[in-house]
PDB file of N, CA and C in Angstrom:
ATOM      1  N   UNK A   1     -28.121 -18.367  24.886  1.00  0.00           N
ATOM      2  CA  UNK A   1     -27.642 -19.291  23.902  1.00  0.00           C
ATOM      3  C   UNK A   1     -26.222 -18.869  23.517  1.00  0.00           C
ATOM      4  N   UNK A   2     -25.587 -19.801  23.551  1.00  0.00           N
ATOM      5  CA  UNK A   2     -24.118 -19.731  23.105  1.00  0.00           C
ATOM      6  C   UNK A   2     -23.776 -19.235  21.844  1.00  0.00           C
ATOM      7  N   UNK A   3     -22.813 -18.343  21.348  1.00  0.00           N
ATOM      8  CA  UNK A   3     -22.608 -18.039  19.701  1.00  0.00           C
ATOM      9  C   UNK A   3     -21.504 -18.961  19.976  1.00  0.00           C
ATOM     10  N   UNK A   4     -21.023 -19.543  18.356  1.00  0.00           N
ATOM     11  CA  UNK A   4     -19.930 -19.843  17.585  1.00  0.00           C
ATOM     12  C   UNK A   4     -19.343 -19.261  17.512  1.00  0.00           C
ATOM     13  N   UNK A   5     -18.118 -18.821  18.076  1.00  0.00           N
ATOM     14  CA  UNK A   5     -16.783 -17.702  17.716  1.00  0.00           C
ATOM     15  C   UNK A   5     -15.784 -19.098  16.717  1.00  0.00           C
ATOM     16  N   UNK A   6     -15.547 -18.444  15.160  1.00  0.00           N
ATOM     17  CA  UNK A   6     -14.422 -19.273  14.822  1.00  0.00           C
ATOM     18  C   UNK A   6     -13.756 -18.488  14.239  1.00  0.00           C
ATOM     19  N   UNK A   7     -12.389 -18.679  14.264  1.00  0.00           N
ATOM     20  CA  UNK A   7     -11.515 -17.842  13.637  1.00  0.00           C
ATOM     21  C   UNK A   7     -11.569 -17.417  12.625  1.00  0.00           C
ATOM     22  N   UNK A   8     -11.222 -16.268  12.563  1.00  0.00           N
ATOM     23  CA  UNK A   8     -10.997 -15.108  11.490  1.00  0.00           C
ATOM     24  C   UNK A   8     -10.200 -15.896  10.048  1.00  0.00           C
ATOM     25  N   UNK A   9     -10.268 -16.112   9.133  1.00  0.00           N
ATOM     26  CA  UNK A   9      -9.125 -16.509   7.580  1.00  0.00           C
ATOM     27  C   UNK A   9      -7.923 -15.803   7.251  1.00  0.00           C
ATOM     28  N   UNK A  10      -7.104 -15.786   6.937  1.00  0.00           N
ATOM     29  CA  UNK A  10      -6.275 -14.868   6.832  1.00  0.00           C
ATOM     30  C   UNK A  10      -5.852 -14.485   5.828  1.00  0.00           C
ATOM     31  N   UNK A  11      -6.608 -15.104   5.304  1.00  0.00           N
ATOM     32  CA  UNK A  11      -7.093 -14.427   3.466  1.00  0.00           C
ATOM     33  C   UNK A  11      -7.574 -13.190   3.602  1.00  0.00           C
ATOM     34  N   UNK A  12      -8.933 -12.937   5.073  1.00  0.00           N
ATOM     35  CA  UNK A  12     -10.116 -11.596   4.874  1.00  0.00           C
ATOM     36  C   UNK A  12      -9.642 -11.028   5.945  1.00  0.00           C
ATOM     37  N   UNK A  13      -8.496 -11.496   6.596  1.00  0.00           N
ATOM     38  CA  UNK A  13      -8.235 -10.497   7.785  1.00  0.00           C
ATOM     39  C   UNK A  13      -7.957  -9.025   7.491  1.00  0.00           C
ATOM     40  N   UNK A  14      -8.467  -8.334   8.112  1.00  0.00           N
ATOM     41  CA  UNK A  14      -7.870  -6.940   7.675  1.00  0.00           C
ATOM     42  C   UNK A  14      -6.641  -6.201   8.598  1.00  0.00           C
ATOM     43  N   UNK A  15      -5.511  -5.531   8.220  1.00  0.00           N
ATOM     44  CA  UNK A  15      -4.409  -5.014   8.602  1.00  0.00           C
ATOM     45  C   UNK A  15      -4.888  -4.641  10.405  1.00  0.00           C
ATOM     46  N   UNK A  16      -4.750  -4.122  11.516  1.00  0.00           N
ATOM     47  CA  UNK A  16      -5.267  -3.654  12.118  1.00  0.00           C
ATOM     48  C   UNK A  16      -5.130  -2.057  11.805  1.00  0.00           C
ATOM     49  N   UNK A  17      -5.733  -1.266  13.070  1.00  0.00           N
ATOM     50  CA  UNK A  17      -5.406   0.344  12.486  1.00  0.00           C
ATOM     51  C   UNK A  17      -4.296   0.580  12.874  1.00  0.00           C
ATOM     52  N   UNK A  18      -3.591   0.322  13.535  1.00  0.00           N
ATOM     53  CA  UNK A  18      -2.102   0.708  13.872  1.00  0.00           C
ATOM     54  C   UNK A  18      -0.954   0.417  13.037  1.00  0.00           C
ATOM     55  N   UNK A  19      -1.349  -0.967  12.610  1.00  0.00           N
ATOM     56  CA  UNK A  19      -0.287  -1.279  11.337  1.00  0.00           C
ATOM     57  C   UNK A  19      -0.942  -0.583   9.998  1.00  0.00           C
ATOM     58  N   UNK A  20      -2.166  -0.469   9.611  1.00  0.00           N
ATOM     59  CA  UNK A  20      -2.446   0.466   8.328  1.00  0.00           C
ATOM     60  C   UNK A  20      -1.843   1.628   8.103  1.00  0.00           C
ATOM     61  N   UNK A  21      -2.026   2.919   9.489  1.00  0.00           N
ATOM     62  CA  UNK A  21      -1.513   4.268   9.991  1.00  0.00           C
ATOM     63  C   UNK A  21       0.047   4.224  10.023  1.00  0.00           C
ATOM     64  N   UNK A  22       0.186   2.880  10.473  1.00  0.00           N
ATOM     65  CA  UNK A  22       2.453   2.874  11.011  1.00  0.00           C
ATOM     66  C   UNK A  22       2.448   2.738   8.808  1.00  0.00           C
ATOM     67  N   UNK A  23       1.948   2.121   7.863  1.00  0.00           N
ATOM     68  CA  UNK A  23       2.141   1.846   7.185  1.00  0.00           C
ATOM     69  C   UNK A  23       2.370   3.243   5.987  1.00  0.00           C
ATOM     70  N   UNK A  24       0.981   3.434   6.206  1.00  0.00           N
ATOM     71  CA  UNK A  24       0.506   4.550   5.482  1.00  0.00           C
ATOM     72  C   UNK A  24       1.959   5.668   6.030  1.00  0.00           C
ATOM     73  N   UNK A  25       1.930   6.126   7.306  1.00  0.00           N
ATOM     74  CA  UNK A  25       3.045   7.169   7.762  1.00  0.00           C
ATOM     75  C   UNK A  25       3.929   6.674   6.968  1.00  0.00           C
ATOM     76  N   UNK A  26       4.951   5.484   6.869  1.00  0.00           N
ATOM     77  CA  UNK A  26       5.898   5.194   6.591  1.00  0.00           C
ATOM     78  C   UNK A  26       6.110   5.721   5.182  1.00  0.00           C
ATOM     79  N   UNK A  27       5.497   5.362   4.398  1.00  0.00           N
ATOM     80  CA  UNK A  27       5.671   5.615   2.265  1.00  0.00           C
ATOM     81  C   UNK A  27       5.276   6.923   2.829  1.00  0.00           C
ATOM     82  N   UNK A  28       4.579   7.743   3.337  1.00  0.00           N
ATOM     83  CA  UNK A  28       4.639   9.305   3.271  1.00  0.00           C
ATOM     84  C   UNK A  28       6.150  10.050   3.556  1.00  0.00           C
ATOM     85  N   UNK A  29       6.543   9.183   4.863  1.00  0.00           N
ATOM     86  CA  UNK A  29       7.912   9.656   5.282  1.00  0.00           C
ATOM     87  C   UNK A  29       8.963   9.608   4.081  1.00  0.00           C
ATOM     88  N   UNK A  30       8.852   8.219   3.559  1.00  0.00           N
ATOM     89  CA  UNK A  30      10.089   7.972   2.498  1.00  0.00           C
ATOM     90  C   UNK A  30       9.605   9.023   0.604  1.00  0.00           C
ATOM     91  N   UNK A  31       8.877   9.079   1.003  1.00  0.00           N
ATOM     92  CA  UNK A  31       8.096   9.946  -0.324  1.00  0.00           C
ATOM     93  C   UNK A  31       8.873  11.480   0.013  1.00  0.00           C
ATOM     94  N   UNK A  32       8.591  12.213   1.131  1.00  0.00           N
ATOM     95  CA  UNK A  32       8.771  13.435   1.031  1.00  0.00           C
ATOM     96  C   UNK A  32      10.072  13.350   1.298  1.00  0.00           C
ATOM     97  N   UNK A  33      11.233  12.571   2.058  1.00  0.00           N
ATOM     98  CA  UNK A  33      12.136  12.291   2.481  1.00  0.00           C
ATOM     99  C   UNK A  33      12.923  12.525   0.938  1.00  0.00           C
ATOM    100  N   UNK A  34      12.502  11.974  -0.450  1.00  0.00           N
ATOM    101  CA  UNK A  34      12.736  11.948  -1.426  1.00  0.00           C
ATOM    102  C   UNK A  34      13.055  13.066  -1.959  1.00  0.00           C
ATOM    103  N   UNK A  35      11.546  13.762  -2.085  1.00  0.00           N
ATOM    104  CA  UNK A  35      11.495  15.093  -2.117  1.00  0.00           C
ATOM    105  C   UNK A  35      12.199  16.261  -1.693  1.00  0.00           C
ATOM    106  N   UNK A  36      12.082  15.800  -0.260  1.00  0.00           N
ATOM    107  CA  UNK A  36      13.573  17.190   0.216  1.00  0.00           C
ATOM    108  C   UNK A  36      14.926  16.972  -0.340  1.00  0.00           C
ATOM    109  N   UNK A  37      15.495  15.519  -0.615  1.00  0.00           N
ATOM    110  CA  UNK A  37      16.703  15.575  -1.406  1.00  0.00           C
ATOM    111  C   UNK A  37      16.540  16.181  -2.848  1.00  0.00           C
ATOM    112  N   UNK A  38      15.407  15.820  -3.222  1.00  0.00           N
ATOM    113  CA  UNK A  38      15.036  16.297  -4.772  1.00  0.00           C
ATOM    114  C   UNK A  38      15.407  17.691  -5.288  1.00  0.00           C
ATOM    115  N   UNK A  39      14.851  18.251  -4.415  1.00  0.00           N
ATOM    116  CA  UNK A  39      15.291  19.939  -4.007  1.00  0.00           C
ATOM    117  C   UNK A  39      16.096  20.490  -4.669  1.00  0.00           C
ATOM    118  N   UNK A  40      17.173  20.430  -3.175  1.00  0.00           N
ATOM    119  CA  UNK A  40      18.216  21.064  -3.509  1.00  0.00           C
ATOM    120  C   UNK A  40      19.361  20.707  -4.670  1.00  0.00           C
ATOM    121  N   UNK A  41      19.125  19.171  -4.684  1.00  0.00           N
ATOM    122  CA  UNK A  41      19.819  18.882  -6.054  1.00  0.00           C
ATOM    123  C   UNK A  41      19.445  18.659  -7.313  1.00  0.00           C
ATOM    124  N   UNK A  42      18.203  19.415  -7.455  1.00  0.00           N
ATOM    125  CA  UNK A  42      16.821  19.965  -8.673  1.00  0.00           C
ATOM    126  C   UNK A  42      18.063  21.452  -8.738  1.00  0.00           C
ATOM    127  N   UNK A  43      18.474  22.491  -7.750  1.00  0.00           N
ATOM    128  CA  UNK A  43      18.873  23.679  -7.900  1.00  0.00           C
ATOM    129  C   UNK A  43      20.134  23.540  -8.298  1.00  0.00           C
ATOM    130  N   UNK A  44      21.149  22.686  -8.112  1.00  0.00           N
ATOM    131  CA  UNK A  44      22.486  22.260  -8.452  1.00  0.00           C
ATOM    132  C   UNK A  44      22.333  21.683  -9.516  1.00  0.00           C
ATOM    133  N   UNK A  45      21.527  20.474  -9.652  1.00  0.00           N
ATOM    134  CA  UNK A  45      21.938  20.649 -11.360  1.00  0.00           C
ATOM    135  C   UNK A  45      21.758  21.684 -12.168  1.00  0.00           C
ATOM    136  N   UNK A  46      20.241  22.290 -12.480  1.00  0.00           N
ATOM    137  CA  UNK A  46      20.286  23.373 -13.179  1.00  0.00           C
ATOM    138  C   UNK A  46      21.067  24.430 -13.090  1.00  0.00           C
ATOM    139  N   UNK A  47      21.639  24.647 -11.881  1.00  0.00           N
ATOM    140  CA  UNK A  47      22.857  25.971 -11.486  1.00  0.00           C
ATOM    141  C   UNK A  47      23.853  25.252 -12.607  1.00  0.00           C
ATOM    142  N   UNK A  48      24.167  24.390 -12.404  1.00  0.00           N
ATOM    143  CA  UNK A  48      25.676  23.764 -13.404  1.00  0.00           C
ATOM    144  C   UNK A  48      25.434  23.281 -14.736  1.00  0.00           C
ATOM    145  N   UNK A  49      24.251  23.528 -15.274  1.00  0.00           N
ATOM    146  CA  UNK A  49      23.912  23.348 -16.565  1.00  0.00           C
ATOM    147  C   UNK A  49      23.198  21.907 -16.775  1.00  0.00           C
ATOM    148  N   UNK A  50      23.033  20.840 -16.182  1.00  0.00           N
ATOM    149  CA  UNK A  50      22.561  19.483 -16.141  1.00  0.00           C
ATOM    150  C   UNK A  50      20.899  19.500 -15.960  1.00  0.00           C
ATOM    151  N   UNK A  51      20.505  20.192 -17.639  1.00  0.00           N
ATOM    152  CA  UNK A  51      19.024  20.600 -17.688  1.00  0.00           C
ATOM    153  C   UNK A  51      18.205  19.353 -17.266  1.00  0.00           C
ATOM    154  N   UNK A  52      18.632  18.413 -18.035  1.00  0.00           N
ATOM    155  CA  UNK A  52      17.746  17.457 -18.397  1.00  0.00           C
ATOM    156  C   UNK A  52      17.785  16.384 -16.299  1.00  0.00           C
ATOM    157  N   UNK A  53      18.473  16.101 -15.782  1.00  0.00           N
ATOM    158  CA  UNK A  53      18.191  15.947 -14.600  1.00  0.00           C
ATOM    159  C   UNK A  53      17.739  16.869 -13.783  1.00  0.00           C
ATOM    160  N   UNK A  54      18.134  17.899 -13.341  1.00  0.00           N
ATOM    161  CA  UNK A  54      17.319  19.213 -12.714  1.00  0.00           C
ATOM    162  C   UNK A  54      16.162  18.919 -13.069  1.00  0.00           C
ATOM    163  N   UNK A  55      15.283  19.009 -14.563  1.00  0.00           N
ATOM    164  CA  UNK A  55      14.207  19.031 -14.610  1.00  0.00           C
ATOM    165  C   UNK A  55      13.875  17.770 -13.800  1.00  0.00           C
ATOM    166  N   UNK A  56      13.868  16.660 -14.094  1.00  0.00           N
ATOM    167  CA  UNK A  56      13.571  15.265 -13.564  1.00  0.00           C
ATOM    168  C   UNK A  56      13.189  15.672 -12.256  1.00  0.00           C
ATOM    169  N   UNK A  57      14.312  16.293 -11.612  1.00  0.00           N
ATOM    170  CA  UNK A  57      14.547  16.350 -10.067  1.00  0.00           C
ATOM    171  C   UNK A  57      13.581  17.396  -9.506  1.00  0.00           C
ATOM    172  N   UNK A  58      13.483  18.260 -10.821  1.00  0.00           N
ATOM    173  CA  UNK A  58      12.274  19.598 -10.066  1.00  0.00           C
ATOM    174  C   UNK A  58      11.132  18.698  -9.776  1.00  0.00           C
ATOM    175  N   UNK A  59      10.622  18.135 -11.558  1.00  0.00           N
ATOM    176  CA  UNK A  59       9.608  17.212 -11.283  1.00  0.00           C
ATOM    177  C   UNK A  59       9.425  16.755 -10.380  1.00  0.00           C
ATOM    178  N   UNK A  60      10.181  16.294  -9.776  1.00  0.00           N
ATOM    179  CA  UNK A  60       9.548  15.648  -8.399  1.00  0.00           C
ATOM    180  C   UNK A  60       9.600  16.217  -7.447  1.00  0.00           C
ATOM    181  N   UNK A  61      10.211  16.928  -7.463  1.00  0.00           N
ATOM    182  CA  UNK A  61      10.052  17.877  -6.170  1.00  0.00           C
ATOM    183  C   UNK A  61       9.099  18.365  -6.282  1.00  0.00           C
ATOM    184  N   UNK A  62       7.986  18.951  -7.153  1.00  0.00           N
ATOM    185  CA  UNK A  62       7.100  19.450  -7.552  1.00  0.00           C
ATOM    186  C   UNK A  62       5.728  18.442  -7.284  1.00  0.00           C
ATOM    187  N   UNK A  63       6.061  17.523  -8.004  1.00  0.00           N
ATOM    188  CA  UNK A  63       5.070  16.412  -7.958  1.00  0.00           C
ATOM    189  C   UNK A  63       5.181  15.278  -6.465  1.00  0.00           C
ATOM    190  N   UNK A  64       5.632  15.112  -5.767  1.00  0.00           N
ATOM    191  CA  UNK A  64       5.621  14.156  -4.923  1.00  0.00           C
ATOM    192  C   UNK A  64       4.664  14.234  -3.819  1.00  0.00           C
ATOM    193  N   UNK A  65       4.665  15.976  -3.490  1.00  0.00           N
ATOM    194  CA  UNK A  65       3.511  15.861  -1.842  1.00  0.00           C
ATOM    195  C   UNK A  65       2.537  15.634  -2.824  1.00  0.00           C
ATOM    196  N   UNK A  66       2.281  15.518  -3.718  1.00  0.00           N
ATOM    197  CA  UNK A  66       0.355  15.693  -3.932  1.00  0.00           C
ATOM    198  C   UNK A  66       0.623  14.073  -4.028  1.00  0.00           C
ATOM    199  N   UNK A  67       0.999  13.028  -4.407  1.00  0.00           N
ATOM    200  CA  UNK A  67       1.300  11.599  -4.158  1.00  0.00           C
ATOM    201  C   UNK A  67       1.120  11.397  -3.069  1.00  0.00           C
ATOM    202  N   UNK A  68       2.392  11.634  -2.481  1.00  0.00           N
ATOM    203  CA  UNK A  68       2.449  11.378  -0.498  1.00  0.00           C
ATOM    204  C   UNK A  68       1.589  11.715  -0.160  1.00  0.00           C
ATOM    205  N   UNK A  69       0.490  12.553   0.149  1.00  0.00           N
ATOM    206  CA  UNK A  69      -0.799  13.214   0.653  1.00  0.00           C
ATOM    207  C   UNK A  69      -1.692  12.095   0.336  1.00  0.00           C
ATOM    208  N   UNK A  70      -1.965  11.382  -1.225  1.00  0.00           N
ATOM    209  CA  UNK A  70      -2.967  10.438  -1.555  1.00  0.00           C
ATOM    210  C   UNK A  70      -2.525   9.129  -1.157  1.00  0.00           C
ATOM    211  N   UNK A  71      -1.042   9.000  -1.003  1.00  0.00           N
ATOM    212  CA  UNK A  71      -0.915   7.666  -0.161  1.00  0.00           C
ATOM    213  C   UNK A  71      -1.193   7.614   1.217  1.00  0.00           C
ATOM    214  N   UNK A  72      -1.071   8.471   1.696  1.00  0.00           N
ATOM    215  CA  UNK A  72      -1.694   8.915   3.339  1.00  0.00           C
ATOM    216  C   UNK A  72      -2.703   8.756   3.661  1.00  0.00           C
ATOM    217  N   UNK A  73      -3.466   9.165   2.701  1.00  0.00           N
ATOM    218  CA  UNK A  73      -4.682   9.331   3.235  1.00  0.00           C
ATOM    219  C   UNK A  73      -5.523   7.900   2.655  1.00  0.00           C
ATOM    220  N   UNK A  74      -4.940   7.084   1.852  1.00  0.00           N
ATOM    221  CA  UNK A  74      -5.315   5.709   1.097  1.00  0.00           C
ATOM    222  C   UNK A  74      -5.547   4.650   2.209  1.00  0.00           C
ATOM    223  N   UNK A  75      -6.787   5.013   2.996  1.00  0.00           N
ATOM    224  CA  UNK A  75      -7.052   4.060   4.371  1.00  0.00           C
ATOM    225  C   UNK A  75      -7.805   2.756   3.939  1.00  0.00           C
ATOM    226  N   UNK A  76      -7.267   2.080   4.445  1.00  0.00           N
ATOM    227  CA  UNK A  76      -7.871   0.443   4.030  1.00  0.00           C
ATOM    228  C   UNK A  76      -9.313   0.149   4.640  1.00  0.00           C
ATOM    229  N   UNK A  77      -9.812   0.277   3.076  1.00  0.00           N
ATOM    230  CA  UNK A  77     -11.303   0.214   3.363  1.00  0.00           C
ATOM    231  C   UNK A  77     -12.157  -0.974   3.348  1.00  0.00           C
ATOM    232  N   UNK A  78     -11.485  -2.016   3.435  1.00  0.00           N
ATOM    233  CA  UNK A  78     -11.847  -3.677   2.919  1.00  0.00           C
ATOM    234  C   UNK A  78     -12.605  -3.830   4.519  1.00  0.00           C
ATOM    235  N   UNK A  79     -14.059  -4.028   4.020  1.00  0.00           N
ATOM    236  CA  UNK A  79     -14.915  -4.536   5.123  1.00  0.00           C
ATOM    237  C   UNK A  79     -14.928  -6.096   5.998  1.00  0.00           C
ATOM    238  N   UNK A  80     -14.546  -6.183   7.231  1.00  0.00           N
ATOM    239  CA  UNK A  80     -14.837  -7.897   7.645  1.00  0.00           C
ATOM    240  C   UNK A  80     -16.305  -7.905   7.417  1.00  0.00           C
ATOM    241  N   UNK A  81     -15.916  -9.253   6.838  1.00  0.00           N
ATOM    242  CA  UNK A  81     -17.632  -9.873   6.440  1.00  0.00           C
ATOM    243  C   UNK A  81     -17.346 -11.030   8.211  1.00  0.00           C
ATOM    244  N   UNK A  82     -19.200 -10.814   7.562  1.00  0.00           N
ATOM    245  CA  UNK A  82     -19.668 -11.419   8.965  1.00  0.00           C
ATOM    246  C   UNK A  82     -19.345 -12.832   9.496  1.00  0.00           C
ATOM    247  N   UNK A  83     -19.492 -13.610   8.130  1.00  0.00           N
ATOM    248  CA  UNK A  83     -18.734 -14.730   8.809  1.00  0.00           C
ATOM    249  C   UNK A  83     -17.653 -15.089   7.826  1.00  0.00           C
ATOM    250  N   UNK A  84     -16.593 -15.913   8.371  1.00  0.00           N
ATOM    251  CA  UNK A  84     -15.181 -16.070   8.306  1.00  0.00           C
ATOM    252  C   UNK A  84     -15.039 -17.088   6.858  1.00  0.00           C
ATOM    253  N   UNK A  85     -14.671 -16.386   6.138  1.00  0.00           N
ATOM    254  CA  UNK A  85     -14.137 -17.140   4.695  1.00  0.00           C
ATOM    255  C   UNK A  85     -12.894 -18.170   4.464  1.00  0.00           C
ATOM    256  N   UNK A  86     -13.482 -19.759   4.811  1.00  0.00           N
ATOM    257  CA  UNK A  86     -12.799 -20.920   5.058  1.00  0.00           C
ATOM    258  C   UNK A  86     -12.005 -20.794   3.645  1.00  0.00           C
ATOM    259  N   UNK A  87     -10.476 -20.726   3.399  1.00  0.00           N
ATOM    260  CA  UNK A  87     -10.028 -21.249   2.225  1.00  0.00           C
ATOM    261  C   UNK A  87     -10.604 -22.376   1.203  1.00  0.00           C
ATOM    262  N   UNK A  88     -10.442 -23.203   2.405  1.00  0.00           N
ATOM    263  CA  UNK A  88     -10.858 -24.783   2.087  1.00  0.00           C
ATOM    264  C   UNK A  88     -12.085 -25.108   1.723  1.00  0.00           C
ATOM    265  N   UNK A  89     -13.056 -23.834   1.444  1.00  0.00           N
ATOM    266  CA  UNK A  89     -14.468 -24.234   0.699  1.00  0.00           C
ATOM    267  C   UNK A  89     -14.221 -23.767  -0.693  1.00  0.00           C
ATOM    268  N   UNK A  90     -13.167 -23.148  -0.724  1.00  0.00           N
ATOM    269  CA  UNK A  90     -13.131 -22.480  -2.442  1.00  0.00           C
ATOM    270  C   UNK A  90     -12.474 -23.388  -3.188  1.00  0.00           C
ATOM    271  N   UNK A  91     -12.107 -24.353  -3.210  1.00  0.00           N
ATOM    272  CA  UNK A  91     -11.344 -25.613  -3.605  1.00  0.00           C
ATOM    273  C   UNK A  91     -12.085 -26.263  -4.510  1.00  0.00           C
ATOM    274  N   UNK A  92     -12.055 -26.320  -5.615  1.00  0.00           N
ATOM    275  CA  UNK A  92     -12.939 -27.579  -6.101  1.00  0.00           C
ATOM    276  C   UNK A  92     -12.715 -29.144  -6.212  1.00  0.00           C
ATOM    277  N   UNK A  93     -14.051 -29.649  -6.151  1.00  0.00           N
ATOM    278  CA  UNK A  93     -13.832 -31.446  -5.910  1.00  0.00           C
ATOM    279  C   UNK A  93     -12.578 -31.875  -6.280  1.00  0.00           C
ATOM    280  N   UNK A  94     -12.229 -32.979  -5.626  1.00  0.00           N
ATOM    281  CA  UNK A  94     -11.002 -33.931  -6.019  1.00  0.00           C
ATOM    282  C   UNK A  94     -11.557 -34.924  -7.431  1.00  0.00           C
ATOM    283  N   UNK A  95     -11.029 -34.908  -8.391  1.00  0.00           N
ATOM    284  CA  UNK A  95     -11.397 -36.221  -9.432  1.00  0.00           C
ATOM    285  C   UNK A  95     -11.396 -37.460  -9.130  1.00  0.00           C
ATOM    286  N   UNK A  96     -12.862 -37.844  -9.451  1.00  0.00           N
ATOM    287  CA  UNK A  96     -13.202 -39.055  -8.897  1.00  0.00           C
ATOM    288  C   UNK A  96     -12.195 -39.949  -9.741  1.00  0.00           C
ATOM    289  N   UNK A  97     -11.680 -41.132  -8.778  1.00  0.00           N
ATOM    290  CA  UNK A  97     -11.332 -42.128  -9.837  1.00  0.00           C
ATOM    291  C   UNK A  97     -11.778 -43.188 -10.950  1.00  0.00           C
ATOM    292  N   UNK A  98     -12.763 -42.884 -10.916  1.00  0.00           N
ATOM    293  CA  UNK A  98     -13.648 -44.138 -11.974  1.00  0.00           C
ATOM    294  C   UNK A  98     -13.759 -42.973 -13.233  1.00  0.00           C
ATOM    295  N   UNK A  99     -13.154 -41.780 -12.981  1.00  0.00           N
ATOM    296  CA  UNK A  99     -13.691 -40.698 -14.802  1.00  0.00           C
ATOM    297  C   UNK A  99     -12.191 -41.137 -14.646  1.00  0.00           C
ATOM    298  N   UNK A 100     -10.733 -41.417 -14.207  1.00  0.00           N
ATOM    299  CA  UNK A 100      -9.752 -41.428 -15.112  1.00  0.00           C
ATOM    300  C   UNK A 100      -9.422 -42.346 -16.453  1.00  0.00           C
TER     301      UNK A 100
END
């Protein structure tokens, strides 16, 4: 017996794994990318007296891998349901013309 294959919605489609992983890598890259600038100019300000940015800048230098690590690892867990979620059923009725 034949199944019904009908297309997927693209409301419930889910990312594939290659674009989730290229995704996920990417905000890790630009996160720590952040971070290593954060650094060294976390040590230059405070070397030159500019407390109040240094700190900012330690802060994050401090704080960013434990972020980047939880965005990394933030894998898209949205299940395909079994069958395909038509937009066009979530719509409600058109108003009849005889209630205007």
């Amino acid at each position: 017996m034949p199944t019904e294959s009908r297309p997927q919605a693209v409301t419930t489609a889910r990312p594939s794994r290659r674009e989730d992983r290229n995704s996920r890598l990417k905000g890790y890259l630009i996160a720590m990318s952040i971070r290593i600038a954060s650094f060294p100019l976390a040590v230059w300000a405070l070397s030159t007296g500019h407390i109040i940015i240094g700190s900012i800048l330690a802060a994050a230098a401090i704080l960013l891998p434990s972020f980047a690590v939880m965005l990394a690892n933030n894998v898209d867990q949205r299940q395909s349901s079994s069958m395909p979620t038509s937009p066009v059923r979530a719509l409600p009725p058109a108003p009849r013309t005889d209630d205007l």
